[in-house]
PDB file of N, CA and C in Angstrom:
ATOM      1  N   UNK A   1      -2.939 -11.577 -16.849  1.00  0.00           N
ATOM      2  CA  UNK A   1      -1.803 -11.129 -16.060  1.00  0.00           C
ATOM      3  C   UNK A   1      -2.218  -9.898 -15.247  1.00  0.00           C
ATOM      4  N   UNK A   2      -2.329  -9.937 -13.837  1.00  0.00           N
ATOM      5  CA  UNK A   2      -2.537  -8.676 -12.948  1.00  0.00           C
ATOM      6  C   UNK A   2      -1.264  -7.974 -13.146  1.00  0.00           C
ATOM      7  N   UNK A   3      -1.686  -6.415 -13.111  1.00  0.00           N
ATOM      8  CA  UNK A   3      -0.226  -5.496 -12.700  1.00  0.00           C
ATOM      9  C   UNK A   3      -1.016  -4.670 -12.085  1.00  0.00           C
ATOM     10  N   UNK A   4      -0.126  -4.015 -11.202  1.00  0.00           N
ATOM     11  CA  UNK A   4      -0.475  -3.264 -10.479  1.00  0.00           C
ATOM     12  C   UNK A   4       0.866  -1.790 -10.197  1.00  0.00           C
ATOM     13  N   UNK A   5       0.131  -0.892 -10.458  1.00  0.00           N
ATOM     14  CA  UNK A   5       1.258   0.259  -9.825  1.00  0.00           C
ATOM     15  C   UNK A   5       0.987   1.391  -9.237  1.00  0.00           C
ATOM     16  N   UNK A   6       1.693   1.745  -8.384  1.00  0.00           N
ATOM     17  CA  UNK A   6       1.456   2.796  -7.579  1.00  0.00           C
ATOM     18  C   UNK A   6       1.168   4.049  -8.091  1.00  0.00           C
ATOM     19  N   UNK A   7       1.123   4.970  -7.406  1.00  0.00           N
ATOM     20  CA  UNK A   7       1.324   6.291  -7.987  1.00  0.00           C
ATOM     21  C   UNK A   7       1.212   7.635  -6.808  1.00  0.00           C
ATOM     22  N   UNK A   8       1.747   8.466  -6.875  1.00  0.00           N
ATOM     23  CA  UNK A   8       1.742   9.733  -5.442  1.00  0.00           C
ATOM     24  C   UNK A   8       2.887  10.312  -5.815  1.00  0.00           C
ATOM     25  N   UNK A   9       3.094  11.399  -4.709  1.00  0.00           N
ATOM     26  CA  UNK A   9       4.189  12.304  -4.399  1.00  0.00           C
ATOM     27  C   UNK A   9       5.015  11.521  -4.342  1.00  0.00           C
ATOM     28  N   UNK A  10       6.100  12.141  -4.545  1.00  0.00           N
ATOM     29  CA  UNK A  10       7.760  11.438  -4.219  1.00  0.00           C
ATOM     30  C   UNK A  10       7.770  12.151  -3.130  1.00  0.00           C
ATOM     31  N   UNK A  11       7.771  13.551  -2.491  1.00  0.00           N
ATOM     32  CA  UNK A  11       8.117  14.106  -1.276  1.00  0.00           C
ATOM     33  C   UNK A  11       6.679  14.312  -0.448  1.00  0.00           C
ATOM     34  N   UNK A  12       6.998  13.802   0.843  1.00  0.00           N
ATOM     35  CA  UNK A  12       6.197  14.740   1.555  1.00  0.00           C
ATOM     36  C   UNK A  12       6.792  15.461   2.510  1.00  0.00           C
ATOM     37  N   UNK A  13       5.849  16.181   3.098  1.00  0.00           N
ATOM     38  CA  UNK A  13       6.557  17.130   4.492  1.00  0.00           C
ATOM     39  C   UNK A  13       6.675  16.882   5.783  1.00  0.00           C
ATOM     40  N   UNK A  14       7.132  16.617   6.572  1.00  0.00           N
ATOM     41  CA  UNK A  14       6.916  16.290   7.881  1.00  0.00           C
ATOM     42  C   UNK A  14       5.612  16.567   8.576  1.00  0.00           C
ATOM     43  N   UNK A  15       4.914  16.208   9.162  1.00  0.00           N
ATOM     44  CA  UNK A  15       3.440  16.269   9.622  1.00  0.00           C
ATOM     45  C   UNK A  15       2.497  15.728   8.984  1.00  0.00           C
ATOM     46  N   UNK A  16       2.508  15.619   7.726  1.00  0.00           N
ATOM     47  CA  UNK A  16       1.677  16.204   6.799  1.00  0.00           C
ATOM     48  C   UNK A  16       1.425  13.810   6.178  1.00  0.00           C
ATOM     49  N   UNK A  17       0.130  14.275   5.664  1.00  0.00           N
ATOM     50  CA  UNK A  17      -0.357  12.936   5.251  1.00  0.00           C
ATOM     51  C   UNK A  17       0.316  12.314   4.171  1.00  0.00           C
ATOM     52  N   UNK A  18       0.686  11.109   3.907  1.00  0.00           N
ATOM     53  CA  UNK A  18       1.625  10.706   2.671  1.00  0.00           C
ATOM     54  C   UNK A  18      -0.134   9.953   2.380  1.00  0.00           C
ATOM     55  N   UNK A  19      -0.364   9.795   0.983  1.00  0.00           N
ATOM     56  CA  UNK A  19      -1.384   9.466  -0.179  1.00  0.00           C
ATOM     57  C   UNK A  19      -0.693   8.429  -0.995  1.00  0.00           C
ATOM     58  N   UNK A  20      -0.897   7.183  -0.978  1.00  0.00           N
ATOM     59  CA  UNK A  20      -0.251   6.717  -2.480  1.00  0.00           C
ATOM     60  C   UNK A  20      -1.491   5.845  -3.102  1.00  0.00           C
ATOM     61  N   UNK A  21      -1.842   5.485  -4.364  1.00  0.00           N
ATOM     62  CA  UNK A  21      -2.880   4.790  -5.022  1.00  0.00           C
ATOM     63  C   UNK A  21      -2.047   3.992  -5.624  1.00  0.00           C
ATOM     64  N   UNK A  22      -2.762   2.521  -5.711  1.00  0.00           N
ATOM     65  CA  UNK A  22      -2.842   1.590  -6.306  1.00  0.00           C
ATOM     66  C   UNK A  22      -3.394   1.123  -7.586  1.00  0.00           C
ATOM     67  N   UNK A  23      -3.238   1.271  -9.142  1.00  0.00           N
ATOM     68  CA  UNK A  23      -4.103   0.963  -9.679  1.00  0.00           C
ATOM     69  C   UNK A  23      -3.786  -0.683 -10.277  1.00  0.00           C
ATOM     70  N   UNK A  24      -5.279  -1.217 -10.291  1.00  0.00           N
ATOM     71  CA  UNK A  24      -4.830  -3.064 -10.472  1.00  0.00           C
ATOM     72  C   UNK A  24      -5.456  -2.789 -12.164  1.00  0.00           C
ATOM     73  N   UNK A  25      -5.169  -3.611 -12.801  1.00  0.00           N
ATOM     74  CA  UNK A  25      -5.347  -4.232 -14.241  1.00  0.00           C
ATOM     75  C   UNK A  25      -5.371  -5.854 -14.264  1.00  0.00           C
ATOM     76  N   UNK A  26      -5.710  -6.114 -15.335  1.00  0.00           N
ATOM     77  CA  UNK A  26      -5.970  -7.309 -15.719  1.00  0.00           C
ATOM     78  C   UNK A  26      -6.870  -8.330 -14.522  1.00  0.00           C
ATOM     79  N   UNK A  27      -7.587  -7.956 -13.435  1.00  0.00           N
ATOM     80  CA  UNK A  27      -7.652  -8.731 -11.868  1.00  0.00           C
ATOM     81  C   UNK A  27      -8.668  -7.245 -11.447  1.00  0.00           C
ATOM     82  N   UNK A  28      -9.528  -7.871 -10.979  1.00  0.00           N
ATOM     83  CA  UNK A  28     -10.561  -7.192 -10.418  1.00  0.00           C
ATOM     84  C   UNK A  28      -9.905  -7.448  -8.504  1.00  0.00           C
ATOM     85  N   UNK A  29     -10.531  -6.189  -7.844  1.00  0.00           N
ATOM     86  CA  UNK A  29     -10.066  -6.406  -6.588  1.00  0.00           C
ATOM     87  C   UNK A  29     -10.784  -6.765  -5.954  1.00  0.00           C
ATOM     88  N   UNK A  30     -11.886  -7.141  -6.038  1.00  0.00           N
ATOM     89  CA  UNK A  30     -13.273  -7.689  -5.744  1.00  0.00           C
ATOM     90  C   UNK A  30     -13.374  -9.230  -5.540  1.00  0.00           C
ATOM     91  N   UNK A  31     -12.090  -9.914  -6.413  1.00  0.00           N
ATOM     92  CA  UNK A  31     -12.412 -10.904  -6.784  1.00  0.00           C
ATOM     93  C   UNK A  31     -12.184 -11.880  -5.358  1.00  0.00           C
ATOM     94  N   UNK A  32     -12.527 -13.118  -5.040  1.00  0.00           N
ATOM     95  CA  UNK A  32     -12.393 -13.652  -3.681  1.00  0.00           C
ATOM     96  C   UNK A  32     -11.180 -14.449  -4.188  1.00  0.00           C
ATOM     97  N   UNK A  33     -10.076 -14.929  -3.651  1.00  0.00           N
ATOM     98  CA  UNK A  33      -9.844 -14.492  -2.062  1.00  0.00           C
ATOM     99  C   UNK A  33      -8.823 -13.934  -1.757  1.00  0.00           C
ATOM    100  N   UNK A  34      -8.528 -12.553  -2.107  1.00  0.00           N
ATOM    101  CA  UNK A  34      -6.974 -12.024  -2.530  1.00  0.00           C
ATOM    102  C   UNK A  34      -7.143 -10.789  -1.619  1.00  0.00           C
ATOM    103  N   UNK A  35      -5.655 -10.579  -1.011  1.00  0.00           N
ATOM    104  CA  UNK A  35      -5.857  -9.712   0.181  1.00  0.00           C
ATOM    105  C   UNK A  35      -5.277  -8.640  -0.362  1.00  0.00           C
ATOM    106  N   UNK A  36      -5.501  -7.260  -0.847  1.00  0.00           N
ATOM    107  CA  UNK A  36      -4.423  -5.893  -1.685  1.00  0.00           C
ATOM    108  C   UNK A  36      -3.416  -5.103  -0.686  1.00  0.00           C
ATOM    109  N   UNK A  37      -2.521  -5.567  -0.288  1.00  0.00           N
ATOM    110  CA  UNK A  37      -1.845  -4.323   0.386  1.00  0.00           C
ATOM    111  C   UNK A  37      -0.849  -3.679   0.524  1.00  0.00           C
ATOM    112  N   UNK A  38      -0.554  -2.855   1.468  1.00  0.00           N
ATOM    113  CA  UNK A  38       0.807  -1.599   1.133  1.00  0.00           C
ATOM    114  C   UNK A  38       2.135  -2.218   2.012  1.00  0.00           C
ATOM    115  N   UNK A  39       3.478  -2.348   1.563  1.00  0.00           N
ATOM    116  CA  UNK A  39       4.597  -2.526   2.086  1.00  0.00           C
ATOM    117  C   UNK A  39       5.434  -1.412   1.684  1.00  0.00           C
ATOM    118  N   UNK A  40       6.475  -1.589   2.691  1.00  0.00           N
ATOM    119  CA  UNK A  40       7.615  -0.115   2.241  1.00  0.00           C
ATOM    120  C   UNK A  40       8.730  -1.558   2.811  1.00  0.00           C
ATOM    121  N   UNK A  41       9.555  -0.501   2.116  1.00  0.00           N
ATOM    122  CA  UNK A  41      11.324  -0.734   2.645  1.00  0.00           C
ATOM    123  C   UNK A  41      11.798   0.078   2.470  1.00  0.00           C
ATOM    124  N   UNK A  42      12.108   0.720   3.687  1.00  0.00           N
ATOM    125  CA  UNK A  42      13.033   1.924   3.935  1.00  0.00           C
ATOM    126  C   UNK A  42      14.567   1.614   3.652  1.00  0.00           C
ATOM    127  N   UNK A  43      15.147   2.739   3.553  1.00  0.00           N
ATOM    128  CA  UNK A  43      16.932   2.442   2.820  1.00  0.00           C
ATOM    129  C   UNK A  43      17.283   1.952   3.863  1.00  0.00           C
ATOM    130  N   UNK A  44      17.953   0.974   3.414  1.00  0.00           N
ATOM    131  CA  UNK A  44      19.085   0.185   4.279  1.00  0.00           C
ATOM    132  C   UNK A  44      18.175  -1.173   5.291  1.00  0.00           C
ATOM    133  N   UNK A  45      16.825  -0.825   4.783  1.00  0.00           N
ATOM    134  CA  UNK A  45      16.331  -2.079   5.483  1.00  0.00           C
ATOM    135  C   UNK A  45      15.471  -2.738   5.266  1.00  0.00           C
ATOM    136  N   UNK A  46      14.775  -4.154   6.055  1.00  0.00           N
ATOM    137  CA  UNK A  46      14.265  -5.257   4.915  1.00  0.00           C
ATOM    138  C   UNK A  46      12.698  -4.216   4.786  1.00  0.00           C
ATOM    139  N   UNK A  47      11.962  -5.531   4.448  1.00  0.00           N
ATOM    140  CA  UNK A  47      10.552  -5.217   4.196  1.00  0.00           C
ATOM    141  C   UNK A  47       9.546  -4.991   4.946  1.00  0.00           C
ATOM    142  N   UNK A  48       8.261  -3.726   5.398  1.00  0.00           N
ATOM    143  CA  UNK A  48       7.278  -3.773   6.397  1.00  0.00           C
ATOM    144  C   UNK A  48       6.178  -3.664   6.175  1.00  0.00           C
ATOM    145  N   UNK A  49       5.413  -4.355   6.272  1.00  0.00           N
ATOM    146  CA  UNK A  49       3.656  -4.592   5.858  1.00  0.00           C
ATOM    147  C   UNK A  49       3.234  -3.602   6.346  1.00  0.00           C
ATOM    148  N   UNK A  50       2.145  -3.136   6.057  1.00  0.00           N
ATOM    149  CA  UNK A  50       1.573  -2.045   6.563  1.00  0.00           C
ATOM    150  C   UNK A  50       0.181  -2.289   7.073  1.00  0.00           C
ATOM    151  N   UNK A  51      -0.123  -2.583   5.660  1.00  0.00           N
ATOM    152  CA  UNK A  51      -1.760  -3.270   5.405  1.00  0.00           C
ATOM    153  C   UNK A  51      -2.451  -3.966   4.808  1.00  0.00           C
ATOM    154  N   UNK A  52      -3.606  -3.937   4.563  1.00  0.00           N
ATOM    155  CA  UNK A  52      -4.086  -4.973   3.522  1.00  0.00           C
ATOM    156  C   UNK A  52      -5.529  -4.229   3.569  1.00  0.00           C
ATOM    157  N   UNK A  53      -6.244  -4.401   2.506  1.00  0.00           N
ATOM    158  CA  UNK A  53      -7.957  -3.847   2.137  1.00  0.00           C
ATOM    159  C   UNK A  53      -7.871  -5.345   1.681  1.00  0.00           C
ATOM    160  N   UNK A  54      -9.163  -6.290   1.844  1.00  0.00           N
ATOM    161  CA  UNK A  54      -9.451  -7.596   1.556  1.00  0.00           C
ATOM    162  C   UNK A  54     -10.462  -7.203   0.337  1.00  0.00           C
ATOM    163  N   UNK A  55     -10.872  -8.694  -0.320  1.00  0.00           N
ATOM    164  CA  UNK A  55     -11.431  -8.357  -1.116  1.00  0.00           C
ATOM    165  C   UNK A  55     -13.101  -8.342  -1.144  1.00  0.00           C
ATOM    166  N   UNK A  56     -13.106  -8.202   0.389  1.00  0.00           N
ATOM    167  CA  UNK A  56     -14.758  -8.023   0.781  1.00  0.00           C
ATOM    168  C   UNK A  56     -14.842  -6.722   1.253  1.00  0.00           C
ATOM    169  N   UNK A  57     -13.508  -5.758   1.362  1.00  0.00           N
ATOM    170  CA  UNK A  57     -13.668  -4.483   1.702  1.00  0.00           C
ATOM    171  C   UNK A  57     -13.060  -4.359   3.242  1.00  0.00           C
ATOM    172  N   UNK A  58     -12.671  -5.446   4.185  1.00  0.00           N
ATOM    173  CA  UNK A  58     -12.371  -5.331   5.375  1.00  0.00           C
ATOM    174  C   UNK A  58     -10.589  -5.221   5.238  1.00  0.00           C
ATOM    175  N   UNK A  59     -10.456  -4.324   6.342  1.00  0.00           N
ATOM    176  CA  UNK A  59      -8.942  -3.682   6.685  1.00  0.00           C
ATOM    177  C   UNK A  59      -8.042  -4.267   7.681  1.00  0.00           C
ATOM    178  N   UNK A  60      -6.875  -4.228   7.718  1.00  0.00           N
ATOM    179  CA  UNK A  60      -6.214  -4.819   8.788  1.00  0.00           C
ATOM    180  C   UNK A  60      -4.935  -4.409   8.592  1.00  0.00           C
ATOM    181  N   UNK A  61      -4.084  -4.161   9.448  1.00  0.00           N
ATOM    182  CA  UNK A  61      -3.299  -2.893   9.763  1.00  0.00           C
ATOM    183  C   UNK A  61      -1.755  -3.578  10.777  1.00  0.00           C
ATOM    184  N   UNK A  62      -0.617  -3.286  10.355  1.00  0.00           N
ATOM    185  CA  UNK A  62       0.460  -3.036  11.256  1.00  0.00           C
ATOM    186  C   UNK A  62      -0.155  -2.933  12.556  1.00  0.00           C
ATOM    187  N   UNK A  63       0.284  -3.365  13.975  1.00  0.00           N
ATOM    188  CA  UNK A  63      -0.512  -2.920  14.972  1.00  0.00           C
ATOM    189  C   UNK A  63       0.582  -1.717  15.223  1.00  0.00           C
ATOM    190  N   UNK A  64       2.059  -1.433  14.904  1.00  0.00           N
ATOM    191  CA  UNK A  64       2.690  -0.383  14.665  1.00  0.00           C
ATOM    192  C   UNK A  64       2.431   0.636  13.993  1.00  0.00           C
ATOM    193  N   UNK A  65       1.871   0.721  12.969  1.00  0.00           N
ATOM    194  CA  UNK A  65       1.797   1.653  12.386  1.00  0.00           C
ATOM    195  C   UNK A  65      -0.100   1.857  12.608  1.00  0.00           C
ATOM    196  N   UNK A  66      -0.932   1.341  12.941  1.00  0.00           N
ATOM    197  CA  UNK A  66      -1.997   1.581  12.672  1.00  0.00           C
ATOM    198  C   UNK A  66      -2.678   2.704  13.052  1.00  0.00           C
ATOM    199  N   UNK A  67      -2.677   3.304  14.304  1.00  0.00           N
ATOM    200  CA  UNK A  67      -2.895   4.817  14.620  1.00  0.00           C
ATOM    201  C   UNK A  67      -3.228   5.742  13.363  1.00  0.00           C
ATOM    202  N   UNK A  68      -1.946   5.236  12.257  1.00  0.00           N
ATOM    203  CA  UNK A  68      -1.624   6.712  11.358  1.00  0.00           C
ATOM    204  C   UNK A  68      -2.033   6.572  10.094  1.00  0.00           C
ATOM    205  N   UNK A  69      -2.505   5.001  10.379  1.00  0.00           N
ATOM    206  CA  UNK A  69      -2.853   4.313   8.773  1.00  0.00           C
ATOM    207  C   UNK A  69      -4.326   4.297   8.447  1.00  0.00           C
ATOM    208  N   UNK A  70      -4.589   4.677   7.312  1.00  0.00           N
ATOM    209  CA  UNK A  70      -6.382   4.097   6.555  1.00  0.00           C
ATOM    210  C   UNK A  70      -5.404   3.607   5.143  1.00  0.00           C
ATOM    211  N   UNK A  71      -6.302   2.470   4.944  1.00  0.00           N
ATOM    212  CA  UNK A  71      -6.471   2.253   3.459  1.00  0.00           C
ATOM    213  C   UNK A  71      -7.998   1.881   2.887  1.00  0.00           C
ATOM    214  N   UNK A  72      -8.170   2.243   1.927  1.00  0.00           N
ATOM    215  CA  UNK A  72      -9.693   2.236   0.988  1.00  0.00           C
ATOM    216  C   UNK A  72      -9.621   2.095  -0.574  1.00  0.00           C
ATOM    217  N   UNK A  73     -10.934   1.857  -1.145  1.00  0.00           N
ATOM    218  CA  UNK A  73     -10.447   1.314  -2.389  1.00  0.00           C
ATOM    219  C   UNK A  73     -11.765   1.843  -3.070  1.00  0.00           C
ATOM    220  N   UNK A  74     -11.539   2.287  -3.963  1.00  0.00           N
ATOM    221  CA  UNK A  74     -12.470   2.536  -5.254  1.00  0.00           C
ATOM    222  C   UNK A  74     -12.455   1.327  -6.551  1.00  0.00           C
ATOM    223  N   UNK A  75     -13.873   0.787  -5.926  1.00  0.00           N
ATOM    224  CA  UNK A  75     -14.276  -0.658  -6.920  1.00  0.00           C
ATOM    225  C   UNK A  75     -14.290  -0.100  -8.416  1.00  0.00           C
ATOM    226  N   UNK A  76     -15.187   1.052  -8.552  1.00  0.00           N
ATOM    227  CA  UNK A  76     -15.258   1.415  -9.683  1.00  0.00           C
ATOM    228  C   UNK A  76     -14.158   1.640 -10.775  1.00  0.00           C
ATOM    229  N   UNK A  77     -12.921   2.247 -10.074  1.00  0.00           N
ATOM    230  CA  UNK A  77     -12.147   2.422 -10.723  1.00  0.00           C
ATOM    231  C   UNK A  77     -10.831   1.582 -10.754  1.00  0.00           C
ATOM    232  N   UNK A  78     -11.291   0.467  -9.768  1.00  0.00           N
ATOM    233  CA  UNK A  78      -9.853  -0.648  -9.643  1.00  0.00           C
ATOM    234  C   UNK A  78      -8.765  -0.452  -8.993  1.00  0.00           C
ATOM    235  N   UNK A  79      -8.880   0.575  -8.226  1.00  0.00           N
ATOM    236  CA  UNK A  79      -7.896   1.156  -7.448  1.00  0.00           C
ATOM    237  C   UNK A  79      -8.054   1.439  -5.290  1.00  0.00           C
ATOM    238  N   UNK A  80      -6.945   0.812  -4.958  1.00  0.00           N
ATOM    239  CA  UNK A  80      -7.052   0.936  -3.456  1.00  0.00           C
ATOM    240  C   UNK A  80      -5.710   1.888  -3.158  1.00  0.00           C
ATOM    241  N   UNK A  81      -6.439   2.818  -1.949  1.00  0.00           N
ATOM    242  CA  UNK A  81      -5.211   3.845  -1.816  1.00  0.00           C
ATOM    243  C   UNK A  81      -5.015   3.600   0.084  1.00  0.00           C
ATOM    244  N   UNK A  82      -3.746   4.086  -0.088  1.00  0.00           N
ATOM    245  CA  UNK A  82      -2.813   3.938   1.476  1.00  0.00           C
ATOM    246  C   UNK A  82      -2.950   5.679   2.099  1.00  0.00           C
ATOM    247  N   UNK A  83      -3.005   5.770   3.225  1.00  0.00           N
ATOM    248  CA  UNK A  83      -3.077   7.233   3.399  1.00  0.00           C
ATOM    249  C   UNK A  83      -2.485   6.908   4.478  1.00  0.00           C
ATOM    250  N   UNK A  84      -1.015   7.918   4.539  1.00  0.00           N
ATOM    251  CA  UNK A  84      -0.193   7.386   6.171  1.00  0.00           C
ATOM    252  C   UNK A  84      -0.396   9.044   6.878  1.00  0.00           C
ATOM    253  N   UNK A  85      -0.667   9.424   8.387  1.00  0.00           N
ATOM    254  CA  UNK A  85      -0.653  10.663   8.600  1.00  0.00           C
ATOM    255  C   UNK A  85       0.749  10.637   9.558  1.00  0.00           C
ATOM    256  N   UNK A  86       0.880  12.103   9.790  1.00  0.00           N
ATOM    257  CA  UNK A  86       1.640  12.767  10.557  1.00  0.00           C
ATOM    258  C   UNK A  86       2.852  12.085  10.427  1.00  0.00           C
ATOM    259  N   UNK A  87       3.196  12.123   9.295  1.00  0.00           N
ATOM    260  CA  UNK A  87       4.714  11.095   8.581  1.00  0.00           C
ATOM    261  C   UNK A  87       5.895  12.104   9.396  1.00  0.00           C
ATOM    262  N   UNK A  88       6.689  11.290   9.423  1.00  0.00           N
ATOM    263  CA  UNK A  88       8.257  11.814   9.652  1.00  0.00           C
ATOM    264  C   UNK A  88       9.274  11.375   8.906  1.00  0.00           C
ATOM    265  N   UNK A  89      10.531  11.794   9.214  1.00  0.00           N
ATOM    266  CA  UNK A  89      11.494  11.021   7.633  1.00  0.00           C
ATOM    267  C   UNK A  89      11.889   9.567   8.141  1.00  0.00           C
ATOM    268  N   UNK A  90      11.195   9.386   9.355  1.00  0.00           N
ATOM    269  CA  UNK A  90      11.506   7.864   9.324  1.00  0.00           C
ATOM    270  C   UNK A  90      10.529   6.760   8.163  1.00  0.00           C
ATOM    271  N   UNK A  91       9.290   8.020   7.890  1.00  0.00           N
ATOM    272  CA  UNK A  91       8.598   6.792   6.857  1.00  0.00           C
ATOM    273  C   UNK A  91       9.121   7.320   5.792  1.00  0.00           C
ATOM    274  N   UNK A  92      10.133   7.533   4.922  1.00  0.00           N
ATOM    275  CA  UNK A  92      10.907   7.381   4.042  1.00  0.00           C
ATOM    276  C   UNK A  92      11.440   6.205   3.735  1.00  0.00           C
ATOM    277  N   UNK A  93      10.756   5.836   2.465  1.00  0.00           N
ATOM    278  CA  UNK A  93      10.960   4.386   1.827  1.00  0.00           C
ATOM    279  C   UNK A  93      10.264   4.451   0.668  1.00  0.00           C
ATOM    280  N   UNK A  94      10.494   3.036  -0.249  1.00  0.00           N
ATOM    281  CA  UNK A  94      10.023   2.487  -1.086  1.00  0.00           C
ATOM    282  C   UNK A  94       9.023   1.990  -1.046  1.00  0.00           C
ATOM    283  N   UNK A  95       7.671   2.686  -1.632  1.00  0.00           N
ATOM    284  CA  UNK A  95       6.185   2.079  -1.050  1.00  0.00           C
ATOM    285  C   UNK A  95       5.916   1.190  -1.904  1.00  0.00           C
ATOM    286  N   UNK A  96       5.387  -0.059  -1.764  1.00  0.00           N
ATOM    287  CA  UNK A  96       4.930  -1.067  -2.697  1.00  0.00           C
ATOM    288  C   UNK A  96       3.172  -1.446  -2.718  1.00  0.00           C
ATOM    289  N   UNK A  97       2.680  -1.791  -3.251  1.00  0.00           N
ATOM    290  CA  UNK A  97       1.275  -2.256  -3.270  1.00  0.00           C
ATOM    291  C   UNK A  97       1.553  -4.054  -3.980  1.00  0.00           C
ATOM    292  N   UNK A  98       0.728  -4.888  -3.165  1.00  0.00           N
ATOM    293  CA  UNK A  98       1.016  -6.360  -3.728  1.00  0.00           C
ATOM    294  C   UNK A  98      -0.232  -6.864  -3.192  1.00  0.00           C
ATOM    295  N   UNK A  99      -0.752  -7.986  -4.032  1.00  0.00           N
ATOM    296  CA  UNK A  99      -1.724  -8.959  -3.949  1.00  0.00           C
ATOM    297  C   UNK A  99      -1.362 -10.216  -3.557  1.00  0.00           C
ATOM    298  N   UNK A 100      -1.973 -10.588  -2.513  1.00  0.00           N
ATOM    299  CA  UNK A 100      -1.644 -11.795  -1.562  1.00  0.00           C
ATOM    300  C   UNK A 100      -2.800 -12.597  -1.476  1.00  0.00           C
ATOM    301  N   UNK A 101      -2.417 -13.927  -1.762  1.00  0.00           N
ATOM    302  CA  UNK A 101      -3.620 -15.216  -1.909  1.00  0.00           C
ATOM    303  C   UNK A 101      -4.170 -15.431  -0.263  1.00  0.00           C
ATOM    304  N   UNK A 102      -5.217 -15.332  -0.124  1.00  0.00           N
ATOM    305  CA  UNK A 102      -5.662 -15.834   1.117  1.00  0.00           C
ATOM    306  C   UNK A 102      -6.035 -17.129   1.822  1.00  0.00           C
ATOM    307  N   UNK A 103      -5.677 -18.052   0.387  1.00  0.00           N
ATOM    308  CA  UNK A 103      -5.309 -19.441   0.818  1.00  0.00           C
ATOM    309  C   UNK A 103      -3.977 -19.940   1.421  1.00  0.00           C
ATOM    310  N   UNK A 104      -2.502 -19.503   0.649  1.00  0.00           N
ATOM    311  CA  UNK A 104      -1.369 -19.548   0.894  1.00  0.00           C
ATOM    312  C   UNK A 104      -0.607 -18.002   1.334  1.00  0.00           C
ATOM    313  N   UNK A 105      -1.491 -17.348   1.548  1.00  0.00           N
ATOM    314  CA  UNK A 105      -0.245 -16.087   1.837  1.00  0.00           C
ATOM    315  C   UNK A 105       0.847 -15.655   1.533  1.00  0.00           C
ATOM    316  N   UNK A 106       0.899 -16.316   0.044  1.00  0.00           N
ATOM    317  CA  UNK A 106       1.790 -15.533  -0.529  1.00  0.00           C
ATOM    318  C   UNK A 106       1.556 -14.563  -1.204  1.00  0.00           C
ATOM    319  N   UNK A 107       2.396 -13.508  -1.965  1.00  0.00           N
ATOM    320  CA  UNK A 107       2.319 -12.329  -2.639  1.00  0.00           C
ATOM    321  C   UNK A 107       2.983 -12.553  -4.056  1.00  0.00           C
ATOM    322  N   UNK A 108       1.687 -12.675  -4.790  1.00  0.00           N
ATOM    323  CA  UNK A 108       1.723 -13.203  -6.087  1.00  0.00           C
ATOM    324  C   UNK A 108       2.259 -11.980  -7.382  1.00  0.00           C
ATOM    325  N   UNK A 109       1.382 -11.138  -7.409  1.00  0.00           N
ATOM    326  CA  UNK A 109       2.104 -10.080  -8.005  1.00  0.00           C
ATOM    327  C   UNK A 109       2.072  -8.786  -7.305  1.00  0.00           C
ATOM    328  N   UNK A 110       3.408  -7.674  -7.433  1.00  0.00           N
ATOM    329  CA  UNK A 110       3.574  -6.571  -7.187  1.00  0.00           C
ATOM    330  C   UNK A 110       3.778  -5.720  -8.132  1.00  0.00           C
ATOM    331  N   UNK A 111       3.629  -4.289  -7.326  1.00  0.00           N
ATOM    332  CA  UNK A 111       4.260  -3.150  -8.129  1.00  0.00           C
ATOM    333  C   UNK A 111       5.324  -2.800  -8.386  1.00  0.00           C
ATOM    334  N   UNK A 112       6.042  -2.243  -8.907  1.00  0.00           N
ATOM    335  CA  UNK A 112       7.224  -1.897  -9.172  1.00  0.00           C
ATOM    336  C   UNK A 112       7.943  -0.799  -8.093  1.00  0.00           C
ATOM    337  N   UNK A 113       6.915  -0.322  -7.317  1.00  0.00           N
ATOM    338  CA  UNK A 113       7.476   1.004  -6.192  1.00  0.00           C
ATOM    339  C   UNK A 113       7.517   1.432  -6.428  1.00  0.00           C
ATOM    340  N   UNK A 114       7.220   3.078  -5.565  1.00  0.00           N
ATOM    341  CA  UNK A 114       8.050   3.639  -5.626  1.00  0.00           C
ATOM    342  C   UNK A 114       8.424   4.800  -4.480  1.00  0.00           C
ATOM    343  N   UNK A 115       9.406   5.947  -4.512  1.00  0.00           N
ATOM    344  CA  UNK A 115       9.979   6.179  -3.909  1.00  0.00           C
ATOM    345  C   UNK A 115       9.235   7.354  -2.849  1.00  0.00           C
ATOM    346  N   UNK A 116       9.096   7.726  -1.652  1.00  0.00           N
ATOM    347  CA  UNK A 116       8.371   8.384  -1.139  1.00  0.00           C
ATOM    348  C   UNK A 116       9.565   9.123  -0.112  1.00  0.00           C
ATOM    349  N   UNK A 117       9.994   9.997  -0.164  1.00  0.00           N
ATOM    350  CA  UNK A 117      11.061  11.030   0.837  1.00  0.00           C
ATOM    351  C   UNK A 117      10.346  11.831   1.329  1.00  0.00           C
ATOM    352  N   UNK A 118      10.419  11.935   2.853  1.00  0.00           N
ATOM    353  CA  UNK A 118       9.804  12.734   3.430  1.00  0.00           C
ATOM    354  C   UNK A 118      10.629  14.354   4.113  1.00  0.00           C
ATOM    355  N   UNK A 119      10.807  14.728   4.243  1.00  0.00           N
ATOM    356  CA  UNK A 119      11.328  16.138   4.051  1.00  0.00           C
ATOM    357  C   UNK A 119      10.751  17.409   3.973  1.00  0.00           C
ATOM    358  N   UNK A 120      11.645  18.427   5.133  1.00  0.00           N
ATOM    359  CA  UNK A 120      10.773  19.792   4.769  1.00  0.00           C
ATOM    360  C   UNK A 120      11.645  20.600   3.426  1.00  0.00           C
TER     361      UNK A 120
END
């Protein structure tokens, strides 16, 4: 059974870089052919992809959000992290991390979220 959960600040500051990590269990992220990546849903609205780290190490990005986005992953430790810059309280939301099959594109298991408020 993969799980996976996030982890970071609940607040950040306006300008300033939001950080969140991913750690996977039970499921190596290495493994072929599963794509790892970050979604939010902000209050009051549906769901927005952000990104994805593949499991050969290649990135691919919101073409909205991509400017502000990196994501990267530490094999060693099983963990891929989201780094959003120069946030505003519009990226205030519920950050998720989920694993997506690269045969069917679906999103097999997720994290539980969590909450990221941006604020001075």
């Amino acid at each position: 059974q993969v799980q996976l959960q996030e982890s970071g600040p609940g607040l950040v500051k306006p300008s300033q870089t939001l950080s969140l990590t991913c750690t996977v269990s039970g499921g190596s992220i290495t493994t072929n052919y599963y794509y790892w990546s970050w979604i939010r849903q902000p209050p009051g609205k549906g769901l927005e992809w952000i990104g994805y780290i593949g499991y050969a190490g290649s990135t691919y990005y919101n073409p909205s959000l991509k400017s502000r986005t990196s994501i990267s992953r530490d094999t060693s430790k099983n963990q891929f992290t989201l780094q959003l810059s120069s946030v505003t309280p519009e990226d205030t939301a519920v950050y998720y991390c989920a694993r997506q099959s690269a045969y069917d594109r679906e999103y097999d298991y997720w994290g539980q979220g969590t909450q990221v408020t941006v604020s001075s």
